[in-house]
Protein backbone atom coordinates (compact mmCIF):
# COMPACT_ATOMS: atom_id res chain seq x y z
CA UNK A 1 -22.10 21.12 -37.46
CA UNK A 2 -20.08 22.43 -34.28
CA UNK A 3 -18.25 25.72 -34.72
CA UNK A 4 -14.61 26.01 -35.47
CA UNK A 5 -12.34 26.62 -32.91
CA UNK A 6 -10.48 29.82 -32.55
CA UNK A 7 -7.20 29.46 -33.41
CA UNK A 8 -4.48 30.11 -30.74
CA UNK A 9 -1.70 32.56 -32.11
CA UNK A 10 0.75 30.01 -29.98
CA UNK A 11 0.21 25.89 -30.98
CA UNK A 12 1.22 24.42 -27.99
CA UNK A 13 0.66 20.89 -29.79
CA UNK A 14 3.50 18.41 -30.81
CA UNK A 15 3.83 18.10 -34.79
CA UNK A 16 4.86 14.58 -34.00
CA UNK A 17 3.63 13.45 -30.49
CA UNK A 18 6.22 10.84 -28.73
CA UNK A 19 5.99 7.26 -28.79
CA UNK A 20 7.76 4.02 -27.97
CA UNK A 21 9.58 4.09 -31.18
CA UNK A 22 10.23 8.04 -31.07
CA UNK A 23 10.43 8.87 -26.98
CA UNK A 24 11.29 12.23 -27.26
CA UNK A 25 9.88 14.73 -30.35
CA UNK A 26 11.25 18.44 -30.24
CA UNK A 27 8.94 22.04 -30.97
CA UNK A 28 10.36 25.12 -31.48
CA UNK A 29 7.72 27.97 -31.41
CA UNK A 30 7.45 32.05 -30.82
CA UNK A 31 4.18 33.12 -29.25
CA UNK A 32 3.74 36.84 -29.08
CA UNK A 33 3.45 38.86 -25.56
CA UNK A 34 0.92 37.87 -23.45
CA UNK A 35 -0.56 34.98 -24.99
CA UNK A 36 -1.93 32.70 -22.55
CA UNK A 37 -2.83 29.14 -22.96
CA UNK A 38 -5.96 27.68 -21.82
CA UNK A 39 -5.78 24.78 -19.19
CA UNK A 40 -4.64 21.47 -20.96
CA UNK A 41 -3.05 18.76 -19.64
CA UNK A 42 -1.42 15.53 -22.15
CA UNK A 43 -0.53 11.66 -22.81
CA UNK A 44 3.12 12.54 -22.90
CA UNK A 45 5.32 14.50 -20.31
CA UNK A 46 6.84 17.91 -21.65
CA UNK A 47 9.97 19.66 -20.80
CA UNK A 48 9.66 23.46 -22.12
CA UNK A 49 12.35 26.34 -21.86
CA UNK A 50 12.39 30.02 -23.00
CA UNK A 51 15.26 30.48 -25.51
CA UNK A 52 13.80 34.34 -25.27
CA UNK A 53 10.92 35.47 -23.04
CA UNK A 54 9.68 34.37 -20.29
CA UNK A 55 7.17 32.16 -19.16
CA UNK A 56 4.81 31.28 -15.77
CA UNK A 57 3.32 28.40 -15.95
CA UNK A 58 0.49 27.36 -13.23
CA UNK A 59 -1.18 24.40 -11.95
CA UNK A 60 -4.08 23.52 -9.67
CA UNK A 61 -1.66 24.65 -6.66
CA UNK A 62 1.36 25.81 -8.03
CA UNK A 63 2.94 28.61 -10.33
CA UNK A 64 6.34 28.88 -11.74
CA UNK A 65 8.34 31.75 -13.48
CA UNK A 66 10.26 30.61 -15.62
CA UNK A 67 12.98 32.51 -17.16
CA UNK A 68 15.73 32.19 -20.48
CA UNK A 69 17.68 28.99 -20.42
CA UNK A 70 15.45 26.88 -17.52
CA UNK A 71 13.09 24.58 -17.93
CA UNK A 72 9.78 23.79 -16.96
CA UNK A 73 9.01 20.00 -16.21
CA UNK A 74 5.62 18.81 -16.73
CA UNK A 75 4.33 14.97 -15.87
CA UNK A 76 1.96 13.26 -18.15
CA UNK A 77 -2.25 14.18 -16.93
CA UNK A 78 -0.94 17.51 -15.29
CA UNK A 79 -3.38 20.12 -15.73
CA UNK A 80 -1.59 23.17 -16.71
CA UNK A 81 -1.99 27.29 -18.06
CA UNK A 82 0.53 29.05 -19.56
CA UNK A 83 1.04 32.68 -19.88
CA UNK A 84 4.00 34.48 -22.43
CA UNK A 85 5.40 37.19 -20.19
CA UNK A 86 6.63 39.39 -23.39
CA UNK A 87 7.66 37.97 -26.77
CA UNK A 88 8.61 34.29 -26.19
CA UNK A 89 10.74 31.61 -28.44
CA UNK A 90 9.96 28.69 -26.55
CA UNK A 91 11.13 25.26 -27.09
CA UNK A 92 9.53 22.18 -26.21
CA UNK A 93 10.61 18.33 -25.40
CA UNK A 94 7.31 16.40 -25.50
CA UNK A 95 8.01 12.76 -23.94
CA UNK A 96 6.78 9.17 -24.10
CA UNK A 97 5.36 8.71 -20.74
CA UNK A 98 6.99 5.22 -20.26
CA UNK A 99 10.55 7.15 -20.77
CA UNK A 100 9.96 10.03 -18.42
CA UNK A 101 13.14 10.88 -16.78
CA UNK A 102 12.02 13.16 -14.16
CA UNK A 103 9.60 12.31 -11.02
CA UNK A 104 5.81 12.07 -12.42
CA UNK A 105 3.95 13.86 -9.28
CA UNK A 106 4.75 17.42 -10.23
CA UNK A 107 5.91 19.90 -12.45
CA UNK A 108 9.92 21.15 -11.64
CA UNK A 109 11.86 24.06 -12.72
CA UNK A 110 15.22 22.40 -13.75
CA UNK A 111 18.57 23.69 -15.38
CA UNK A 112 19.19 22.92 -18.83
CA UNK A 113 22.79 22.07 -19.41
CA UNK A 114 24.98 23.02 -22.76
CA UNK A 115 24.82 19.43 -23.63
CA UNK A 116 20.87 19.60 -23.09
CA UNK A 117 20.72 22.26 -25.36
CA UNK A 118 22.96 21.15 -27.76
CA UNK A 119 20.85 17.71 -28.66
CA UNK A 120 17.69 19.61 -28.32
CA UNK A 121 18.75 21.45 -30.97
CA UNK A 122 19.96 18.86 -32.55
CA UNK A 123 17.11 16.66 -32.83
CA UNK A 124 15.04 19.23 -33.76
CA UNK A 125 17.14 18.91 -37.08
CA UNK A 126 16.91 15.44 -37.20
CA UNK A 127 13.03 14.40 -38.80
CA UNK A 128 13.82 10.86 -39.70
CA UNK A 129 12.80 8.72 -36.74
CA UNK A 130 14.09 5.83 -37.84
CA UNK A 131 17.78 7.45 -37.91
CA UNK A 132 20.11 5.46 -35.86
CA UNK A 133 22.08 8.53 -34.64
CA UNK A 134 18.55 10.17 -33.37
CA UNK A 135 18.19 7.14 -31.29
CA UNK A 136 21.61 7.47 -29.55
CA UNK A 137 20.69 11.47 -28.74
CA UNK A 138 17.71 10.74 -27.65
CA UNK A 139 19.17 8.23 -24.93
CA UNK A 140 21.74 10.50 -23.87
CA UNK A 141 18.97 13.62 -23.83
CA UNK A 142 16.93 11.53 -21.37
CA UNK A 143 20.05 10.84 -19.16
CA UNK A 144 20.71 14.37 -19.31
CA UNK A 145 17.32 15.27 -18.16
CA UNK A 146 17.68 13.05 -15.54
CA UNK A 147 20.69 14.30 -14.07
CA UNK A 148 19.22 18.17 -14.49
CA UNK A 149 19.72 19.99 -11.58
CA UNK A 150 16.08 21.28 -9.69
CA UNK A 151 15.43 24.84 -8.73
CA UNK A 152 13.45 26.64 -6.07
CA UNK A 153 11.48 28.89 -8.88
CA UNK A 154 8.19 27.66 -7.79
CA UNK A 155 5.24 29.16 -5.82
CA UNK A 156 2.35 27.48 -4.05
CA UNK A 157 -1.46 28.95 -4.84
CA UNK A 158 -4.41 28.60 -2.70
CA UNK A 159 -7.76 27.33 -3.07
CA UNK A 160 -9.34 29.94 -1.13
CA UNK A 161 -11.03 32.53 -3.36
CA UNK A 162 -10.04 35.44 -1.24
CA UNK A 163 -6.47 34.52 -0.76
CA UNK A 164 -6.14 33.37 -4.60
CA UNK A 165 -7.72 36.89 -5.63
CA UNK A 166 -4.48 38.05 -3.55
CA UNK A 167 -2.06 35.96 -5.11
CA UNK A 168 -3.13 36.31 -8.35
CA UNK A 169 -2.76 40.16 -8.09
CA UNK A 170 0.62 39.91 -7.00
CA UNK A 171 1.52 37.49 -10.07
CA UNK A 172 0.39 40.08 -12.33
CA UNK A 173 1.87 42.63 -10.26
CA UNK A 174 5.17 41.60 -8.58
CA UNK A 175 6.24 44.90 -7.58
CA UNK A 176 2.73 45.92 -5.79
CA UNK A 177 3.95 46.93 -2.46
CA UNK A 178 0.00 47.01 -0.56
CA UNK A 179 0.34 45.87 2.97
CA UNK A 180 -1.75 42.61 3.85
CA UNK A 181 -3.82 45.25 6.13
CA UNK A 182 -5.01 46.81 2.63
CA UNK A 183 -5.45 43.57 0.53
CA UNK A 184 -7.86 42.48 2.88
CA UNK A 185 -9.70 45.53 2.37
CA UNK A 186 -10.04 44.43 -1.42
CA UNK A 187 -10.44 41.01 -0.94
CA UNK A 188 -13.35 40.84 1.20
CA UNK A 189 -11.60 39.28 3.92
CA UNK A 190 -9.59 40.36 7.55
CA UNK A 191 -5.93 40.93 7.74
CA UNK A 192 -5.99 38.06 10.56
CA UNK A 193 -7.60 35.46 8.19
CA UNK A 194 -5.43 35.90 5.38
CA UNK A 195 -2.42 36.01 8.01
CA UNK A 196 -3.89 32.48 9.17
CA UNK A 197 -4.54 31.47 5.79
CA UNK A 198 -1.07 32.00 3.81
CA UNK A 199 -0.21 29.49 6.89
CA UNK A 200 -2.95 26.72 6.75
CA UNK A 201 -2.52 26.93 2.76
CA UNK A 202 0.82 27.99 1.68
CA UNK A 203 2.62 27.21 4.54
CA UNK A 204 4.45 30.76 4.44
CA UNK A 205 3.61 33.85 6.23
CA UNK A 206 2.80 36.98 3.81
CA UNK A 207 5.71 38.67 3.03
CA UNK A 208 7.96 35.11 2.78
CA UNK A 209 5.09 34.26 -0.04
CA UNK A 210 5.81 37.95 -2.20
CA UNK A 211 9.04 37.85 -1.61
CA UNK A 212 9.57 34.22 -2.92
CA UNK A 213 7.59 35.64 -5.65
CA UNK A 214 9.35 38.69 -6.57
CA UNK A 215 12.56 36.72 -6.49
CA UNK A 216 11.62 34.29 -9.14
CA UNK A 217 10.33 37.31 -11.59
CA UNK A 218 14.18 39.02 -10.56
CA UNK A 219 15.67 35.97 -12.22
CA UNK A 220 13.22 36.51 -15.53
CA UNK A 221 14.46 40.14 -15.42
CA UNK A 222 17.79 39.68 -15.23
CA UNK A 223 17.82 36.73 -17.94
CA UNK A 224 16.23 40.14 -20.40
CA UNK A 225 19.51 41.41 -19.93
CA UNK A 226 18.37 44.45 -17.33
CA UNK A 227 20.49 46.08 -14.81
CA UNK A 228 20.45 45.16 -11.45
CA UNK A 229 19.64 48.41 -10.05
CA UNK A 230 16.68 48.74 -12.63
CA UNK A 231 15.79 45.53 -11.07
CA UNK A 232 16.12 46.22 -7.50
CA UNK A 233 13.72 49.22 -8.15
CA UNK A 234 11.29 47.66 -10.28
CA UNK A 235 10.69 45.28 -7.58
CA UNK A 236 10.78 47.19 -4.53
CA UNK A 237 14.27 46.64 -2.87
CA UNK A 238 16.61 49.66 -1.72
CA UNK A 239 19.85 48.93 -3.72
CA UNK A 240 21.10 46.90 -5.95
CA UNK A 241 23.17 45.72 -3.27
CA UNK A 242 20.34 44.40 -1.21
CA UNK A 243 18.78 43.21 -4.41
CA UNK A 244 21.69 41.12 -4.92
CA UNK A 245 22.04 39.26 -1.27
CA UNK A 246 18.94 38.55 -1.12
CA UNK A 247 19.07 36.82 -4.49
CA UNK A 248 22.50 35.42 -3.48
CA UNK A 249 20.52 34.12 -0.64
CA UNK A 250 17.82 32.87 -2.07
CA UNK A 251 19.60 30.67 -5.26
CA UNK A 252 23.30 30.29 -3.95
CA UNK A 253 24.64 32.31 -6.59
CA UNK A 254 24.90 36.13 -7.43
CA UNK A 255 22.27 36.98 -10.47
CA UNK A 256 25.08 37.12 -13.38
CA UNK A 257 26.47 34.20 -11.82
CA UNK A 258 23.29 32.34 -11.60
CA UNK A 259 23.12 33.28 -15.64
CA UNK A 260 26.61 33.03 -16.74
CA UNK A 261 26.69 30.84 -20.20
């Protein structure tokens, strides 16, 4: 008789997975800190956001932070990993693959809108299936997902070992501030060929790559409710002013703009 799984102390399962009759099912979970979930990938097409916590979720050649109040989109067969970057309360939209609102090629960070969250919440009150007033929120939920606005939160990985041992140190350490000179020197590999590499593979020179990168973990940051200068230090920038335009820069929007309610 095969051995019992361990359990996970976060189910990222559907009680109810979707169907033709039900398109759209809704989870709402906590995981603790630093739970990570092992690679999976599903029939249906998910759309998960953070009520608290933050999450970064990576594929084969992509990671994403993703912080309070935005959402992760994730197509049907997409092989994924999650980690809980501190105490999460995530929910979760699992959908019917023949209703899937958003593009099916890739994952998205999107925006969730009040009226998003509003029949999330709402339908995760709502067990009867067969309701008729479920089936008229769960039309205008997949409109809304349709219409939800995409944002530039993502980050492309490599397949090289040497450059992914880089990355990956940098995801788990935004605010490392080694020059590419001494990564090399832990990585087993020259300056020059990780210089040429971050081009060939991530189409982005070094610094564009960490600082893409520190920007998306500013936004999870700020979303906790810290100060901009404790911000701008954790992650390496000189004031809070600088901080701030290059935020502004990046996302169109100051930070408390970019999370104003």
């Amino acid at each position: 008789m095969p051995a019992a799984q361990p359990r996970l102390p976060y189910d990222p399962w559907p009680r109810r997975p979707p169907s033709a009759a039900e398109p759209v099912t809704v989870n709402l979970r906590k995981a603790p800190a630093d739970v990570e979930i092992p690679w999976d990938s599903h029939d249906w097409a998910q759309l998960a956001y953070p009520i608290a916590g933050t999450i970064r979720l990576a594929t084969a050649d992509m990671a994403w932070i993703v912080p309070p109040l935005r959402a992760i989109w994730i197509p049907p067969q997409v092989a994924h990993t999650v980690v809980m970057l501190g105490q999460v309360e995530l929910r979760t939209l699992y959908v019917d693959a023949a209703a899937a609102p958003l593009p099916l090629d890739s994952c998205r960070v999107v925006e969730i809108s009040d009226v998003m969250r509003a029949l999330s919440e709402a339908l995760a009150a709502s067990p009867a299936p067969a309701e008729p007033r479920r089936g008229l929120m769960t039309a205008l939920l997949v409109e809304e997902m349709r219409q939800a606005k995409p944002l530039s939160l993502g980050l492309p990985l490599p397949r090289d070992r040497r450059l992914m041992a880089l990355c990956q140190a940098l995801l788990d350490q935004p605010a490392a501030d080694l020059s590419l000179e001494a990564w090399a020197a832990r990585v087993g590999a020259s300056s020059r060929t990780l210089a040429r590499l971050f081009q060939k593979e991530l189409a982005m020179p070094f610094g564009a790559w960490r600082q893409q990168l520190r920007l998306s973990r500013a936004a999870a940051l700020v979303a906790q409710g810290r100060s901009l200068g404790a911000v701008a230090a954790e992650l390496g920038y000189a004031s809070p002013s600088a901080f701030s335009a290059m935020f502004k820069r990046a996302f169109g929007q100051s930070p408390r703009q970019f999370f104003r309610q």
